[in-house]
C-alpha atoms as a PDB file:
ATOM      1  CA  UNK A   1      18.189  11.754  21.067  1.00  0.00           C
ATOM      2  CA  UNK A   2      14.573  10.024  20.930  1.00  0.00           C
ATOM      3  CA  UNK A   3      13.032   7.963  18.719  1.00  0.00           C
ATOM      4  CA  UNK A   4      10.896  10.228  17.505  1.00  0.00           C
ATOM      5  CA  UNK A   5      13.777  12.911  16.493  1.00  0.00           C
ATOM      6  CA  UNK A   6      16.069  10.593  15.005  1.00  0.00           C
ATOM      7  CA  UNK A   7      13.416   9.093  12.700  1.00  0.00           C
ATOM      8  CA  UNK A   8      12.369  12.745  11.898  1.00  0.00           C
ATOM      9  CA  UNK A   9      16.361  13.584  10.821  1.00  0.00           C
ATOM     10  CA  UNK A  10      16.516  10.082   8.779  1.00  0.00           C
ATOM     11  CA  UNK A  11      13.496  11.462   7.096  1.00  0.00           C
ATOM     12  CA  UNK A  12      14.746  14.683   6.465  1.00  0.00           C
ATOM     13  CA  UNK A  13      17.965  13.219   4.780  1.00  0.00           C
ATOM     14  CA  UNK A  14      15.767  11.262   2.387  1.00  0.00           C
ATOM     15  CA  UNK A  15      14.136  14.419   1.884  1.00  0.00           C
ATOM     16  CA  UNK A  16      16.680  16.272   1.055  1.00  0.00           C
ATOM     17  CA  UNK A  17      17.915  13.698  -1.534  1.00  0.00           C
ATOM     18  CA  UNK A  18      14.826  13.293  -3.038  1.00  0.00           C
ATOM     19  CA  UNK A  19      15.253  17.033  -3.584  1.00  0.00           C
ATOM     20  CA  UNK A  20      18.123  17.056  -5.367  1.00  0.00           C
ATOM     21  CA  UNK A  21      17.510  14.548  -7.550  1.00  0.00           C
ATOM     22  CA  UNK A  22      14.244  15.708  -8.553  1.00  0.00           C
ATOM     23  CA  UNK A  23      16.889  19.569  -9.377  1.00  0.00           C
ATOM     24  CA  UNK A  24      19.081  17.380 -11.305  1.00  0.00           C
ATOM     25  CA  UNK A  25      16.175  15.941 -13.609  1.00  0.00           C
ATOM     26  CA  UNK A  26      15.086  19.431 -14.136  1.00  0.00           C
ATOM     27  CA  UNK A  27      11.888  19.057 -12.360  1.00  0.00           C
ATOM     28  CA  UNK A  28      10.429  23.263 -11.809  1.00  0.00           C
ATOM     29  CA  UNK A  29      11.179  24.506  -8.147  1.00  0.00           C
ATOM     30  CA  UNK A  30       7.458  25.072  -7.315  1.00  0.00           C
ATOM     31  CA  UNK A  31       6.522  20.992  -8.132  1.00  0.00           C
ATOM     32  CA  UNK A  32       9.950  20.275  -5.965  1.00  0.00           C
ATOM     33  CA  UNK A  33       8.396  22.807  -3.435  1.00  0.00           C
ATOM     34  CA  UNK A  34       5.102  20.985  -3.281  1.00  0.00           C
ATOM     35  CA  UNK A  35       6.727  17.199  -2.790  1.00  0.00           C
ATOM     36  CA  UNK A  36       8.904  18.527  -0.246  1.00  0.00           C
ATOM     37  CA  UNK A  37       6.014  20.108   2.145  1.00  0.00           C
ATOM     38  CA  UNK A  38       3.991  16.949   1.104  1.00  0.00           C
ATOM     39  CA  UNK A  39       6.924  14.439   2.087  1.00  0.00           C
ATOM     40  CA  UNK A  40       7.564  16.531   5.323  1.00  0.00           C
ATOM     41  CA  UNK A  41       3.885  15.895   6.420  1.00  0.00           C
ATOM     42  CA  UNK A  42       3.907  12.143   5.613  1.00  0.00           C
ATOM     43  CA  UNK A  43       7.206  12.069   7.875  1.00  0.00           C
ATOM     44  CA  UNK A  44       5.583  13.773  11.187  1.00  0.00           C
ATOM     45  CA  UNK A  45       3.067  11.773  10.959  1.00  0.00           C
ATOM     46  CA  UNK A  46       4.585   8.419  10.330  1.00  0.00           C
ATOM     47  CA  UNK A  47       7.368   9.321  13.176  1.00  0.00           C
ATOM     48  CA  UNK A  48       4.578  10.207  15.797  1.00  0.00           C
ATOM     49  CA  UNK A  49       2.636   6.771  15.011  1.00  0.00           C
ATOM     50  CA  UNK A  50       5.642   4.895  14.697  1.00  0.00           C
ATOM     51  CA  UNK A  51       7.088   6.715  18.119  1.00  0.00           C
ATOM     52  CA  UNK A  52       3.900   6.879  19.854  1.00  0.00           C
ATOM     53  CA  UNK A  53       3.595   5.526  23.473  1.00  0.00           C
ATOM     54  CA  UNK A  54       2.051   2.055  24.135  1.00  0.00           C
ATOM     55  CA  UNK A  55      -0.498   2.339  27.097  1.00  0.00           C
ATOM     56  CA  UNK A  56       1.034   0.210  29.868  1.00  0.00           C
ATOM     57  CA  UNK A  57      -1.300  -1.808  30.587  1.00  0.00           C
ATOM     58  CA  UNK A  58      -1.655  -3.815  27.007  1.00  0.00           C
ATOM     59  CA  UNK A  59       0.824  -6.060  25.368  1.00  0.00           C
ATOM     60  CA  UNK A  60      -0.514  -5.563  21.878  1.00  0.00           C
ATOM     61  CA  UNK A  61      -3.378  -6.331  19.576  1.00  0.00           C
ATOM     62  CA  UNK A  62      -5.032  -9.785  20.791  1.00  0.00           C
ATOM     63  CA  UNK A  63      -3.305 -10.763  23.728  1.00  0.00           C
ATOM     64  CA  UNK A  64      -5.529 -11.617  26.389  1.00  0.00           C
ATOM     65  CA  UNK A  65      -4.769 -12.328  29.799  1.00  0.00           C
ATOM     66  CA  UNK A  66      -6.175 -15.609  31.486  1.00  0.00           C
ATOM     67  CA  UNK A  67      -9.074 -16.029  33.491  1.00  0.00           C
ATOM     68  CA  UNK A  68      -8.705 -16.229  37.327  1.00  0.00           C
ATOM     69  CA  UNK A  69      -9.719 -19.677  38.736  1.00  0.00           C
END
């Protein structure tokens, strides 16, 4: 399984909870609705920047490679 789908089914578990705990506090169905389409946005796109491909050719932010000679 990648990276990308196992953060998406972590996410989806805290979802899910988040869901019934909002049903057990009596909060209405449409408002659970809402915070449930909202979360699953968040979660696609934290899991695709999270997951996303480095180019190969750079280490990271500020590194530099040294100067020939």
């Amino acid at each position: 399984m990648s990276s990308f789908a196992t953060y998406l089914v972590g996410f989806l578990i805290l979802i899910v909870g988040l869901a019934i705990a909002a049903h057990l506090l009596n909060v209405p169905d449409m408002w659970i609705a809402v915070g449930v389409i909202v979360l699953a946005g968040i979660g696609v796109l934290s899991a695709t920047t999270r997951t996303k491909m480095r180019d190969p050719g750079s280490e990271g932010p500020g590194s530099r490679t040294p100067p020939n000679g």
